[in-house]
Structure formats: C-alpha cells, structure tokens
C-alpha atoms as a PDB file:
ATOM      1  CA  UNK A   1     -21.327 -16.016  -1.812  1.00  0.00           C
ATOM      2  CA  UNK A   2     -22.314 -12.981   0.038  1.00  0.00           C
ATOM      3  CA  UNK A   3     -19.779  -9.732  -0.961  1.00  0.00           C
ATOM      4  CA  UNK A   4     -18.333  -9.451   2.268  1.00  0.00           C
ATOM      5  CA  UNK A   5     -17.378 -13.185   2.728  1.00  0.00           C
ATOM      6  CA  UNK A   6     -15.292 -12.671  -0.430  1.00  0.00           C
ATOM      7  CA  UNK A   7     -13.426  -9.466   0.885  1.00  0.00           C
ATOM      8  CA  UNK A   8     -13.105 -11.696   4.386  1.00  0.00           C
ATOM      9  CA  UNK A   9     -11.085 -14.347   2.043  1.00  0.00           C
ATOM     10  CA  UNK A  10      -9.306 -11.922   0.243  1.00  0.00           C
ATOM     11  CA  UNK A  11      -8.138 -10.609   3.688  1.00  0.00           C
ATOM     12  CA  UNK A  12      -7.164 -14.276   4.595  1.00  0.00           C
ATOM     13  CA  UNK A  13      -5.428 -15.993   1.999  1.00  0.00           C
ATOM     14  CA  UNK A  14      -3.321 -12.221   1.656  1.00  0.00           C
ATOM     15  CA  UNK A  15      -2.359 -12.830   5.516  1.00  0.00           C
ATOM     16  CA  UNK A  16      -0.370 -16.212   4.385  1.00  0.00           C
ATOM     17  CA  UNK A  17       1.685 -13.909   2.054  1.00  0.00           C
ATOM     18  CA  UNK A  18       4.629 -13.048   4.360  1.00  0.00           C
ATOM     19  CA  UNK A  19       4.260 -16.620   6.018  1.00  0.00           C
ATOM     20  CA  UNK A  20       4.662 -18.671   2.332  1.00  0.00           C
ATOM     21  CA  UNK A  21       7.704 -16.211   1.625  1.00  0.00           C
ATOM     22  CA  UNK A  22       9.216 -16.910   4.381  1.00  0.00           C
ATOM     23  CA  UNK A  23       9.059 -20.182   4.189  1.00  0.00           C
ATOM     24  CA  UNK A  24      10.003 -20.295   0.685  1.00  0.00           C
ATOM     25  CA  UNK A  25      13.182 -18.183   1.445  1.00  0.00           C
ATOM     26  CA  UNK A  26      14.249 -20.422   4.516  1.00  0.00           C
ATOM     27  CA  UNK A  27      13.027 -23.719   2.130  1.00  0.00           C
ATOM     28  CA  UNK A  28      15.518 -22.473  -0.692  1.00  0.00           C
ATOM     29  CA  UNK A  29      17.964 -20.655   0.934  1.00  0.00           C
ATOM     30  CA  UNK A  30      16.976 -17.526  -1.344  1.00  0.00           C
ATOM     31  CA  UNK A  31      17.556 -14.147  -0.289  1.00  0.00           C
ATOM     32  CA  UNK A  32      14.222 -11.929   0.815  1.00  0.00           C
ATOM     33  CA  UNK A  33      14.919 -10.201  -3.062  1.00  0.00           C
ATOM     34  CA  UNK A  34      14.477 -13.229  -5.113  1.00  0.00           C
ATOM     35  CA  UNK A  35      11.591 -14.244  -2.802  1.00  0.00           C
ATOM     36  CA  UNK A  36       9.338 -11.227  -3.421  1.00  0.00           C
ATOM     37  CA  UNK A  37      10.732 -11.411  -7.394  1.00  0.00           C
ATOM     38  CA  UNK A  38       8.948 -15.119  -7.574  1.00  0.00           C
ATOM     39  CA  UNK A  39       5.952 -13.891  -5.857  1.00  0.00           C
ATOM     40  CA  UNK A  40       5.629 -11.047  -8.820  1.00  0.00           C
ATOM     41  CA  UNK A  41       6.514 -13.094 -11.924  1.00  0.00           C
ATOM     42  CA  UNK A  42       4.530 -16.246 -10.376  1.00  0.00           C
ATOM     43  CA  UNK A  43       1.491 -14.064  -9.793  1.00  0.00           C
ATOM     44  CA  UNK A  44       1.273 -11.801 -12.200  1.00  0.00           C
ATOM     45  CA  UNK A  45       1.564 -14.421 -14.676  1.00  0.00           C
ATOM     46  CA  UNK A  46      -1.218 -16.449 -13.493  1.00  0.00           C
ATOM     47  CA  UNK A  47      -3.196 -13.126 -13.094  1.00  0.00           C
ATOM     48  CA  UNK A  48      -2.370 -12.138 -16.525  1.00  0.00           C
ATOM     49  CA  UNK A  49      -3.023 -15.708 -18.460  1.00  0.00           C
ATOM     50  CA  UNK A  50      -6.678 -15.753 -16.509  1.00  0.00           C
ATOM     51  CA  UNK A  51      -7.080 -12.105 -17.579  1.00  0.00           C
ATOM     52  CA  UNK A  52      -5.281 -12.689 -21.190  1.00  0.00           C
ATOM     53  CA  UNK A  53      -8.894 -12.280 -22.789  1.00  0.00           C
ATOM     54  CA  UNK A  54      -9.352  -8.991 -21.325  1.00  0.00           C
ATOM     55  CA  UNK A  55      -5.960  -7.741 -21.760  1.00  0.00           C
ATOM     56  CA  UNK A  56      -6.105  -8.141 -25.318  1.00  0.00           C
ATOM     57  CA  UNK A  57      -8.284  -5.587 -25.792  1.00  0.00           C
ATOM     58  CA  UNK A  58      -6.613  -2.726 -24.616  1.00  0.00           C
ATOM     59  CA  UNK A  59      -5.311  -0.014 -26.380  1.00  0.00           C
ATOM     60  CA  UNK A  60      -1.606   0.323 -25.201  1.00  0.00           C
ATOM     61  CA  UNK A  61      -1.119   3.939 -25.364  1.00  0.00           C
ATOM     62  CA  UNK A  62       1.464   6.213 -23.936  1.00  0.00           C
ATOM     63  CA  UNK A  63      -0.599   7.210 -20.804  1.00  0.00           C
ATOM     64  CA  UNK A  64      -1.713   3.519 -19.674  1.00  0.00           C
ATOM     65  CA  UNK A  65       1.825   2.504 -20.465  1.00  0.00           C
ATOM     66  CA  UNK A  66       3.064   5.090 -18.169  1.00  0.00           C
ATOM     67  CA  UNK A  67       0.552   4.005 -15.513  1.00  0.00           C
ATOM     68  CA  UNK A  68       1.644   0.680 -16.092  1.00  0.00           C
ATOM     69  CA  UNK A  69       5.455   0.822 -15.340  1.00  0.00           C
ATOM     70  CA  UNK A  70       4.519   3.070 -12.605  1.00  0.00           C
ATOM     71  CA  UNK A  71       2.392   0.207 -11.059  1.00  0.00           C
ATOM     72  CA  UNK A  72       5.451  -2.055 -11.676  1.00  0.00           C
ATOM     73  CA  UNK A  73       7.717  -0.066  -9.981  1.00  0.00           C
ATOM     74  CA  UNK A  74       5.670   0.178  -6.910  1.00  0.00           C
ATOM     75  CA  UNK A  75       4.608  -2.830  -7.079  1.00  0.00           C
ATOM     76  CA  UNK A  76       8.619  -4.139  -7.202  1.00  0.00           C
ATOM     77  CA  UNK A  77       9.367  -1.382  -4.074  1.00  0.00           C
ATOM     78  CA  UNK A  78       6.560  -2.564  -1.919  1.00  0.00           C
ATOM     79  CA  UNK A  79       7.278  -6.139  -2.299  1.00  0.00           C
ATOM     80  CA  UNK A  80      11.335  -6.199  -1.875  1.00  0.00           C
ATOM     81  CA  UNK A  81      11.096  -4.233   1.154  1.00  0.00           C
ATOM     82  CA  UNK A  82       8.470  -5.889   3.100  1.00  0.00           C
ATOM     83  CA  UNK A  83      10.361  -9.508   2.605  1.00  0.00           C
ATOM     84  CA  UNK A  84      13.433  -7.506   3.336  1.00  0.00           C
ATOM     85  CA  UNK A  85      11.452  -6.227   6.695  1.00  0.00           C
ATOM     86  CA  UNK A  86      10.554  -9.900   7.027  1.00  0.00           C
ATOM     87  CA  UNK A  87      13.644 -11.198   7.091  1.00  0.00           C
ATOM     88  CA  UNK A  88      15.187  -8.596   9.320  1.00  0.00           C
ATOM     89  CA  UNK A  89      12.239  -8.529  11.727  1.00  0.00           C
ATOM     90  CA  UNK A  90       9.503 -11.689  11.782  1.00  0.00           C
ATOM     91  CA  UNK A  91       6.316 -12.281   9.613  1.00  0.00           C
ATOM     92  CA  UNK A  92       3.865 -10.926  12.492  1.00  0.00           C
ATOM     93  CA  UNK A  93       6.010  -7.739  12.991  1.00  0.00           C
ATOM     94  CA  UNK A  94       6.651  -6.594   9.229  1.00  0.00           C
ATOM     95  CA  UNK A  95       3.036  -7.351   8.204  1.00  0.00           C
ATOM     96  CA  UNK A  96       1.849  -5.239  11.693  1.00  0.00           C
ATOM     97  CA  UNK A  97       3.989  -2.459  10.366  1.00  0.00           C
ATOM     98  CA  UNK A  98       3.601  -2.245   7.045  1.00  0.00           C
ATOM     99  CA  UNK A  99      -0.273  -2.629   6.930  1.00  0.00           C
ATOM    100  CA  UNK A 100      -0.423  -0.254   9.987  1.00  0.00           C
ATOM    101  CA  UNK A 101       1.582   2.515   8.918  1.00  0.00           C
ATOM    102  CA  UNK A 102      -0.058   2.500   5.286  1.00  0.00           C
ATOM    103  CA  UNK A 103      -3.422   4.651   6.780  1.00  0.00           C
ATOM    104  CA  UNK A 104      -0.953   7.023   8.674  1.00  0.00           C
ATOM    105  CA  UNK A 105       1.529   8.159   5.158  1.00  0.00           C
ATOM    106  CA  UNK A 106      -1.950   8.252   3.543  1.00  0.00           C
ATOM    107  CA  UNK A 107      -3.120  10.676   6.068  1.00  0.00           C
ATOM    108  CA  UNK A 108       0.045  12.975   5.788  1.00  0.00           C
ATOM    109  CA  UNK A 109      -0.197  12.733   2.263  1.00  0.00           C
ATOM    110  CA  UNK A 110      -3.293  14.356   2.008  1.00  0.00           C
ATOM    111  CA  UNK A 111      -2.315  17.350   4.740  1.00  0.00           C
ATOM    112  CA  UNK A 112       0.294  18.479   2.866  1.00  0.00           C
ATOM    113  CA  UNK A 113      -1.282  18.285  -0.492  1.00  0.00           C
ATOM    114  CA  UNK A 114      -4.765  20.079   0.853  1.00  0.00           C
ATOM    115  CA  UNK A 115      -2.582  21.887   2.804  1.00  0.00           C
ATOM    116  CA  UNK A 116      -5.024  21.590   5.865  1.00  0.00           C
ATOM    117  CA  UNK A 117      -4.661  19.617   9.625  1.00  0.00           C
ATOM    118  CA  UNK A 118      -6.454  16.143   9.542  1.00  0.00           C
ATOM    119  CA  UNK A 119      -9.812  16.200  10.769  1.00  0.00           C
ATOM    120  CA  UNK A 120     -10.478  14.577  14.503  1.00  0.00           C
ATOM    121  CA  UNK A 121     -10.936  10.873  13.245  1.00  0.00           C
ATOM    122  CA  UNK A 122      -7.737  11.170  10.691  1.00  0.00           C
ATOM    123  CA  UNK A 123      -5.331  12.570  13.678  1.00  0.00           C
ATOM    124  CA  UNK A 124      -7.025  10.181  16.104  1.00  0.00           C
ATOM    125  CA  UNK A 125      -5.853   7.037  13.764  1.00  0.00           C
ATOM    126  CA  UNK A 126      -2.400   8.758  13.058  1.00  0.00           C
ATOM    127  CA  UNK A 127      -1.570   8.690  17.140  1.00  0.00           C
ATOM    128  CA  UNK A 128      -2.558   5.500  17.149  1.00  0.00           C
ATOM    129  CA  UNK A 129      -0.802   4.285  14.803  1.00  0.00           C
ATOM    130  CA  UNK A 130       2.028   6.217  15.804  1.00  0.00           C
ATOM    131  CA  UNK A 131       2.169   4.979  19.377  1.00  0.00           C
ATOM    132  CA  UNK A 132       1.529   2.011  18.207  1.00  0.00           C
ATOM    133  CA  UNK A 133       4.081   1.319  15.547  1.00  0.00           C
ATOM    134  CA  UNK A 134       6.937   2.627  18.911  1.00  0.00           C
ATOM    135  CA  UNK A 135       5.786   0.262  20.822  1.00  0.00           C
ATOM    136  CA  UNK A 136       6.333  -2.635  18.224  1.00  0.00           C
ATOM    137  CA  UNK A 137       9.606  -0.974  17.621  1.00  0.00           C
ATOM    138  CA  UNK A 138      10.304  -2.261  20.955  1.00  0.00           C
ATOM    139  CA  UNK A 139       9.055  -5.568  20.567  1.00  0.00           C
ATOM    140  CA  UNK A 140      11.832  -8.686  22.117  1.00  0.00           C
ATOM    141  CA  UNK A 141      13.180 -10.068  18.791  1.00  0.00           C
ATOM    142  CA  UNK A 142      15.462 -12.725  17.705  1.00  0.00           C
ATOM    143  CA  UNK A 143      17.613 -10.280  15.864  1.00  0.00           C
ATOM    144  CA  UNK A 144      19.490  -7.456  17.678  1.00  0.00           C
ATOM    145  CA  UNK A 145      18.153  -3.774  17.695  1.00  0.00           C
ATOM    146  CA  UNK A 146      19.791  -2.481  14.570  1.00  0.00           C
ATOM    147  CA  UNK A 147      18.151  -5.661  12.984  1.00  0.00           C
ATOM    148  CA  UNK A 148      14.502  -4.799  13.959  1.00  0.00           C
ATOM    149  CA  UNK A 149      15.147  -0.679  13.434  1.00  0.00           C
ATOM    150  CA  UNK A 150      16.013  -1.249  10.117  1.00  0.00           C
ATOM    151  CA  UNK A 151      13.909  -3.889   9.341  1.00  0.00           C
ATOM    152  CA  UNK A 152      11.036  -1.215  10.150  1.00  0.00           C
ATOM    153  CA  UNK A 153      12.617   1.441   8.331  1.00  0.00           C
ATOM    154  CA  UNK A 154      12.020  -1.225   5.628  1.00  0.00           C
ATOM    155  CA  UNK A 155       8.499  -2.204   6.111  1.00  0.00           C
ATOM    156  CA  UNK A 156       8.069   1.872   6.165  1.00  0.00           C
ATOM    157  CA  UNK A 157       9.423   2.147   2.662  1.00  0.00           C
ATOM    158  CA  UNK A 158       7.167  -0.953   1.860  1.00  0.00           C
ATOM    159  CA  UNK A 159       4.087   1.097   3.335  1.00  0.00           C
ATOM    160  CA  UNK A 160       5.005   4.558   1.163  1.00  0.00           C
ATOM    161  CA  UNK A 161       5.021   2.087  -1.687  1.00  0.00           C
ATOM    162  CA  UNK A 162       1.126   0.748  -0.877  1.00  0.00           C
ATOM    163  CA  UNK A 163       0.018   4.727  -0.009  1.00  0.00           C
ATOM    164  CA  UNK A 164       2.114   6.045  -3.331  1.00  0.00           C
ATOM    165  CA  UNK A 165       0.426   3.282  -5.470  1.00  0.00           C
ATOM    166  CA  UNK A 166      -2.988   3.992  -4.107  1.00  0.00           C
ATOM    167  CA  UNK A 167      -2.849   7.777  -4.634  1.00  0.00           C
ATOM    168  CA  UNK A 168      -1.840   7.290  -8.238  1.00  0.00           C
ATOM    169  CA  UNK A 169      -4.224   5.003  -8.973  1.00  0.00           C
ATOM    170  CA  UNK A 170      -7.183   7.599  -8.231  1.00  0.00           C
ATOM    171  CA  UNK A 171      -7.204   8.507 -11.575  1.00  0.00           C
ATOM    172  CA  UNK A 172      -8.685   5.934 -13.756  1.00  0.00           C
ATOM    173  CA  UNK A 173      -6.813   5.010 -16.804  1.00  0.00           C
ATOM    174  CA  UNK A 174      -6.933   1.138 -17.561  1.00  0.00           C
ATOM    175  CA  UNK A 175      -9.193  -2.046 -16.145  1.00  0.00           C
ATOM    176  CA  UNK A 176      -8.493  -2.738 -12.484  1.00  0.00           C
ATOM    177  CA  UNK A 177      -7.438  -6.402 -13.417  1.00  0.00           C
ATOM    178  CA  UNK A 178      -4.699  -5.920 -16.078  1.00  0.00           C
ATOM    179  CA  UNK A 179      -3.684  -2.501 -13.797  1.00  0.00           C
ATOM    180  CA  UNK A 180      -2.630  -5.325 -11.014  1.00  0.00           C
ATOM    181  CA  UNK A 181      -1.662  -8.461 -13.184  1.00  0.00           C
ATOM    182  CA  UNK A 182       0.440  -6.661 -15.500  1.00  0.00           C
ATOM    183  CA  UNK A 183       1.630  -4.339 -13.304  1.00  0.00           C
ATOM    184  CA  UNK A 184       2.996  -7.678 -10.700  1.00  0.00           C
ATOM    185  CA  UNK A 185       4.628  -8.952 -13.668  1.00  0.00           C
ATOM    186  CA  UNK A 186       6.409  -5.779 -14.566  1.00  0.00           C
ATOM    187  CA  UNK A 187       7.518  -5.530 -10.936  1.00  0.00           C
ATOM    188  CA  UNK A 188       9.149  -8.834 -11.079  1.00  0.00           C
ATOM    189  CA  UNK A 189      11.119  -8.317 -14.306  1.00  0.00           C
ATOM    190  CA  UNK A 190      12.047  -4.636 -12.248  1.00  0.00           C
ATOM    191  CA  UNK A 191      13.367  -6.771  -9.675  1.00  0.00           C
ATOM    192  CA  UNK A 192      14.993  -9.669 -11.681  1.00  0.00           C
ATOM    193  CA  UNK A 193      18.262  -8.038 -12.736  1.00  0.00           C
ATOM    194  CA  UNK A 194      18.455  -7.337  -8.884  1.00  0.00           C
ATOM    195  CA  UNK A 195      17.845 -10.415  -8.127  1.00  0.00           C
ATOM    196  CA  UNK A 196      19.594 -12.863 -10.379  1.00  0.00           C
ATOM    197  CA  UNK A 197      23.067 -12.333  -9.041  1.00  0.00           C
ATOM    198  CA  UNK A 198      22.055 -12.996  -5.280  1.00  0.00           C
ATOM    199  CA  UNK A 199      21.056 -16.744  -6.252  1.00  0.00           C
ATOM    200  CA  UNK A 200      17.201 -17.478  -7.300  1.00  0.00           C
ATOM    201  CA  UNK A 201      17.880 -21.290  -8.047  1.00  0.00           C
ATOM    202  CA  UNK A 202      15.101 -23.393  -6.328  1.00  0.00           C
ATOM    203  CA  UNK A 203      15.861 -26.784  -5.408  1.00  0.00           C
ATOM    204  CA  UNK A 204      14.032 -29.145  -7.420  1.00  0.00           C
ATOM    205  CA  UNK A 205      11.933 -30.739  -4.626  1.00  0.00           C
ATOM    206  CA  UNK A 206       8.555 -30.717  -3.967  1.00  0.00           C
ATOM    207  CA  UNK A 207       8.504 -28.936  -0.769  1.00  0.00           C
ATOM    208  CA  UNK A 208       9.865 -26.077  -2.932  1.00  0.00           C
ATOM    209  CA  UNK A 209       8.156 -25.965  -6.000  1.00  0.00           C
ATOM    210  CA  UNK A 210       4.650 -26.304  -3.833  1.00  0.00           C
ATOM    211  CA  UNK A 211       5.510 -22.910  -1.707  1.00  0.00           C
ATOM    212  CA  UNK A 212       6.794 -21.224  -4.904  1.00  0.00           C
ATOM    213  CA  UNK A 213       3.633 -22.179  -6.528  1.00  0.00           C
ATOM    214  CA  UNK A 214       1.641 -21.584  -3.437  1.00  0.00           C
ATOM    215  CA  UNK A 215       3.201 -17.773  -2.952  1.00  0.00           C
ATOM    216  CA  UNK A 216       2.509 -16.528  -6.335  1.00  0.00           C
ATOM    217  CA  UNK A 217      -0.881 -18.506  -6.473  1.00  0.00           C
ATOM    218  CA  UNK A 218      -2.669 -18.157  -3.177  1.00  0.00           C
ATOM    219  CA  UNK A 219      -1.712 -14.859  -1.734  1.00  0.00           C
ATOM    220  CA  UNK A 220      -1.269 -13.037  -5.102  1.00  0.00           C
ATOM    221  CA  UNK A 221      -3.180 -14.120  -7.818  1.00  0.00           C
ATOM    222  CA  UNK A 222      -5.921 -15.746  -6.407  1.00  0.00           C
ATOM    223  CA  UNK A 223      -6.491 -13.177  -3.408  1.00  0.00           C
ATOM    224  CA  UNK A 224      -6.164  -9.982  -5.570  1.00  0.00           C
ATOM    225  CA  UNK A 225      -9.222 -11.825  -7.983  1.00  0.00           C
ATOM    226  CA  UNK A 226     -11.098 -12.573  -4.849  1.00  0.00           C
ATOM    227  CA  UNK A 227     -10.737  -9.021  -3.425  1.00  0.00           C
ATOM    228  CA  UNK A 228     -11.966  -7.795  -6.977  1.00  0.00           C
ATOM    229  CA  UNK A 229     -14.707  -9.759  -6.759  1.00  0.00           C
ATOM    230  CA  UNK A 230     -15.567  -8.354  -3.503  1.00  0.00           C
ATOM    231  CA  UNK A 231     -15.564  -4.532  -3.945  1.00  0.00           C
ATOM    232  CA  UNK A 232     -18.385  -4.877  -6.525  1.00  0.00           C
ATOM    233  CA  UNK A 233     -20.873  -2.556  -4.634  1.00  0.00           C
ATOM    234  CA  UNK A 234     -18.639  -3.176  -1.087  1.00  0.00           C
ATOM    235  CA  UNK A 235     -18.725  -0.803   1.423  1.00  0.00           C
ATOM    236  CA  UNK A 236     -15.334   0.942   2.563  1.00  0.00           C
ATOM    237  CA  UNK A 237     -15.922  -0.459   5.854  1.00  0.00           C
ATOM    238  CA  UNK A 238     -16.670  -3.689   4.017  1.00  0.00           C
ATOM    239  CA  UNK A 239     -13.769  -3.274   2.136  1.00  0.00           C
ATOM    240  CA  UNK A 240     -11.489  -2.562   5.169  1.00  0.00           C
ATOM    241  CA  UNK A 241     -12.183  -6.219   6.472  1.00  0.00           C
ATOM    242  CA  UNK A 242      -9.565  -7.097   4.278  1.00  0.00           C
ATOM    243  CA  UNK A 243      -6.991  -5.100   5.360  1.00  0.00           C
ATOM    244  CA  UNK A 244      -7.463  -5.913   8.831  1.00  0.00           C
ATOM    245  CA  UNK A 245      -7.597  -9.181   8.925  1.00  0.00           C
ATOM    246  CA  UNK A 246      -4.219  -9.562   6.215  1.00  0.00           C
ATOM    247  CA  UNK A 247      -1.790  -8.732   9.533  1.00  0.00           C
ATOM    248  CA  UNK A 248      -4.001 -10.493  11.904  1.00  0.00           C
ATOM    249  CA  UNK A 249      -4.344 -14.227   9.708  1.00  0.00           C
ATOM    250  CA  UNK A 250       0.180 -13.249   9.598  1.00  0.00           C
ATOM    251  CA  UNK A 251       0.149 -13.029  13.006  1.00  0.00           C
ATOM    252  CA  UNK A 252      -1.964 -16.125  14.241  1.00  0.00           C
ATOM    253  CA  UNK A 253      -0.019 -18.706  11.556  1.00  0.00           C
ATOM    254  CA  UNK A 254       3.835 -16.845  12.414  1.00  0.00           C
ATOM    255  CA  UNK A 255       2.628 -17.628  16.165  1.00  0.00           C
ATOM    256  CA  UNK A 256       1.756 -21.299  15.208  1.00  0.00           C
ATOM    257  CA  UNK A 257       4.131 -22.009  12.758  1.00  0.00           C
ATOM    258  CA  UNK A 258       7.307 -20.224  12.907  1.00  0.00           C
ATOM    259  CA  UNK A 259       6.924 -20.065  17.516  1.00  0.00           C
ATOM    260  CA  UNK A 260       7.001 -16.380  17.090  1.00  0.00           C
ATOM    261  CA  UNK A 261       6.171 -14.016  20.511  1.00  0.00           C
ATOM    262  CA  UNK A 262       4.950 -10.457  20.340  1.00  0.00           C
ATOM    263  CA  UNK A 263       5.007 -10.443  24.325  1.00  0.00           C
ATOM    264  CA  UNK A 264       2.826  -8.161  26.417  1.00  0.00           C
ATOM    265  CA  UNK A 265       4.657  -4.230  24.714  1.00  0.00           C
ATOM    266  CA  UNK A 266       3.944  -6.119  21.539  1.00  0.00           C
ATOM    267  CA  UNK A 267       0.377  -7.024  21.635  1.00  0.00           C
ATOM    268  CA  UNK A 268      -0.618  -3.829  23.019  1.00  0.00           C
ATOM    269  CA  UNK A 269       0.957  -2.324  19.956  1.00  0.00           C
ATOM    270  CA  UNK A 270      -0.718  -4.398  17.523  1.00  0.00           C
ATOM    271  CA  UNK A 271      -3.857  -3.606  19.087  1.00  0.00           C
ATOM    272  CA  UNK A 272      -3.680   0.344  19.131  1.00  0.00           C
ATOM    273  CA  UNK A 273      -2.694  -0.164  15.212  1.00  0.00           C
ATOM    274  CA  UNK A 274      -5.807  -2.316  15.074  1.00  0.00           C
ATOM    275  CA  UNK A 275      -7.283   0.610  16.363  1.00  0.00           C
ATOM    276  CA  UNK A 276      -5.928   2.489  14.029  1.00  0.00           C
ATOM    277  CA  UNK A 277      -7.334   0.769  11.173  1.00  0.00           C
ATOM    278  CA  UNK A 278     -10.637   0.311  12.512  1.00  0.00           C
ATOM    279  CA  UNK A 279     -11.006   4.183  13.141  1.00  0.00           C
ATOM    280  CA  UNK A 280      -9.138   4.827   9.893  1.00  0.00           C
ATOM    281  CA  UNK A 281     -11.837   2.723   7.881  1.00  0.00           C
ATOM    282  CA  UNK A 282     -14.733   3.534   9.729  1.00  0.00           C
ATOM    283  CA  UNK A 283     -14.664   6.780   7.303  1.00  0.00           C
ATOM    284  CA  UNK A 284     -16.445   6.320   4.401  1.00  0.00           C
ATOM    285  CA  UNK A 285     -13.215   6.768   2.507  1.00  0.00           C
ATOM    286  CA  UNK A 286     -14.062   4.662  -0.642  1.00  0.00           C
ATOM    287  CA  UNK A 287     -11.190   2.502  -0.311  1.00  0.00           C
ATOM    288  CA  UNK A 288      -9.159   0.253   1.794  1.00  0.00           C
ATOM    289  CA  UNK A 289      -5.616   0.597   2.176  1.00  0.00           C
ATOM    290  CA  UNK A 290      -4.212  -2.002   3.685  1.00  0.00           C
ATOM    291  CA  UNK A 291      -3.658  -3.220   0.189  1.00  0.00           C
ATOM    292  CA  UNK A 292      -3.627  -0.981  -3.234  1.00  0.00           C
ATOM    293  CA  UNK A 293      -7.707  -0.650  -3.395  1.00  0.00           C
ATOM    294  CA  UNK A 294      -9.050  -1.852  -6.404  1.00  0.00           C
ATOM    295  CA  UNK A 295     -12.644  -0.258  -7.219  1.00  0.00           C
ATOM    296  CA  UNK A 296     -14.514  -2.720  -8.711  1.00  0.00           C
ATOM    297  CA  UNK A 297     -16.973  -1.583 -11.750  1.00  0.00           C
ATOM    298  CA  UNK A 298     -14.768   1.414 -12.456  1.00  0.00           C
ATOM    299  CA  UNK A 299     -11.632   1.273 -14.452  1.00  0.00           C
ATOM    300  CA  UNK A 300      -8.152   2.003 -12.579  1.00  0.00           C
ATOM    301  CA  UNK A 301      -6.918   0.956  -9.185  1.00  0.00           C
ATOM    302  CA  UNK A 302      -7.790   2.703  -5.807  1.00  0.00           C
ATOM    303  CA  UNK A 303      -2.676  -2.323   0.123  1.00  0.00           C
ATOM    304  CA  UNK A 304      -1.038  -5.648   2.359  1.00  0.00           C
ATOM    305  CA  UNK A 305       2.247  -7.791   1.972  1.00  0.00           C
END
C-alpha cells in the first residue's frame, strides 16, 4: 500500500475518535473523564503489548523517563479536555476546534520563542484560523452559550496540549512507538484517580464492551501504528492529509449519526480553518500537527482527538 493511502487511513479511522467516545459516554452513562481515561489505558495497552518486543530493549534512564511522564501528562490533558469540549459542544465542533487551532498556538509559539513576526504564509493561516474558530464560536448549538464558550475554551486547552507535546518531542530521546504507547498508558493511569470517583463502571453488554474496545482499538492504537507506518519517507504535505481529514471523517459521521447541524456561519467556519490547515501544511514544515507528529525512521516524536 502506497505511503500516502496509509496516512489517508490514519486520518480516517482518527476522525471516528470523538464519534466512538461519544457514543461510549452516552452508551454507559460515563462522564467525558472516564471516557478519554478508557481510550488511554485501552490503547496504550494494545500499543504497548504489539510493541512489548521493542520496548524491552530500552534503557530506562532518567532523561527518557522524564520524556515519558511528560508525554503522559499531555497526553492525559489533551484527551480529558477534548471529550470534555465534546460533551459541552458536539463531535463536529470540538474536533473543528481543536485540530484547527493546533497550527495557530504552534505558530505563536514559535514568534515568541524566535522572537520574530510570522512570515506571510504563517500569519495568513493564523487569520484564518482565527476568523474561523469566531465564527464556529457562533455556531446554533443544542447547549446554551456558556455551554459552547466553555466547551471551546476546552478544546483550546486540548489544542495547547497537541502543540506543547509536539514542540517537546523535537528533541529525540526514545523510539517513536514506545514514546506514544507508553506515554497513552501513562496518561490514563494520570487520569484514573480523576476518574474513578465520577463512575467508570461499564455495563456488561455488548453494545458497550464493542465501543470500549472499538475507542481504544480503532482510533488509538491501530491509527497511531498506521500513521507510523505512513511517515516513513512522507512528505509534510503528505503527512498533513491526516490531519485534515481527522475533523472532516468527525464531521461527516456526527452529521449522519448523531443529526448534528453546523448551519450556513458554521460551515463557512470550518472551511476558512480548512484553509487554515491547507496553507499551514503546504510549508514544508516536517510535520503535521493535527496530531503529535511522529517522524518515522528517527527516534522521538514530532496531533487530532
């Protein structure tokens, strides 16, 4: 299978993330914090028990287990506040924002730490973004106002997570694969005291168990491997298929599943932050950051949902 087709997956079966969660939190009654804790302990130990050869052979020192818990941490951040923007918003609208605003805090980032303006292309994809995360802001929703503004205050935090766990992963120190298995599995047990008093019993029906399974399977595991597989000698523009197609794959199955309506102010928003992304990428950047990047053939870890 040609490189790109793999990246195109990865892209796809990421974009059922926020739907599978969803459903698993309305399925089980669970609140959006034991949802994303499943989806880290479910994937990253699938991740890790496929990778378990591999892990083995690392040298656990004091740097890589920094790196690690760092990951973790992030990882845990990220993932409780985008199913927290989820629940407070909709699945099209919290994966919109959160893989939209990603490029933009990314852009900042760098401004203040080269201490020079963005170039043309960079402030070009930071207006867009910007105009076009207001007018999602103003999208109808089922929920009142103070529902969807914080909701996207949320999926913000979840995007500093993806740009903060990109920037520290520049710096090689351990094997892409066990960077992102372990470091899903150490975000779960982050979030597991958290999440232990709000309820994380699942009904013992197979509607359940099948979306747990699914969530941590499907849209973790299995799409982070895929999207590993895929950077080996990718383009960043090849790359950045993934990220654009993770909120576009949320958007058409919240739309068919879950009846869910950006209206007119909506769409046009989505599109200018499809814009965004598309002039964001079109940089040879080296990465994609709609999800943490993950350089294949170098050790370390270059977003999402």
């Amino acid at each position: 299978m040609p490189t790109k087709l793999f990246l195109i997956l990865a892209g796809v079966l990421w974009g059922t993330g926020g739907l599978s969660g969803a459903l698993l939190q309305n399925l089980a009654g669970l609140h959006p914090l034991a949802v994303a804790t499943y989806r880290l302990l479910l994937g990253g130990a699938i991740a890790t028990l496929a990778l378990a050869v591999q892990i083995r052979r690392l040298r656990f020192t004091k740097e890589v287990v920094r790196r690690l818990l760092a990951a973790g941490a992030l990882l845990a951040l990220f993932q409780a506040s985008y199913f927290g923007g989820v629940a407070m918003t909709s699945v099209s609208l919290a994966t919109l924002v959160t893989i939209g605003s990603s490029p933009v805090i990314l852009a900042i980032f760098t401004a203040v730490r080269s201490r020079r303006l963005p170039g043309l292309r960079t402030s070009l994809c930071v207006v867009l973004a910007v105009v076009g995360l207001a007018l999602l802001a103003g999208t109808p929703s089922t929920r009142d106002v103070w529902h969807t503004v914080f909701g996207i205050v949320l999926c913000l935090v979840a995007a500093s997570g993806f740009a903060t766990f990109t920037v520290i992963n520049r710096v090689p120190v351990l094997p892409a694969g066990p960077t992102i298995s372990l470091g899903l599995l150490i975000g779960g047990l982050v979030l597991l005291p958290f999440a232990l008093p709000l309820g994380m019993a699942l009904p013992l029906r197979p509607d359940v168990l099948l979306t747990a399974l699914f969530l941590g399977l499907v849209p973790t595991a299995v799409a982070y491997g895929v999207y590993l597989i895929g950077l080996r000698g990718a383009s960043a523009v090849a790359a950045a298929l993934a990220a654009v197609l993770e909120p576009l794959t949320a958007t058409v199955l919240s739309v068919a599943f879950f009846a869910e309506s950006l209206g007119i102010v909506g769409v046009v928003g989505a599109v200018l932050l499809g814009l965004a992304l598309v002039v964001n990428y079109s940089a040879e950047s080296g990465s994609a950051q709609g999800e943490p990047s993950l350089p294949a053939g170098r050790p370390g870890a270059g977003v999402g949902s």
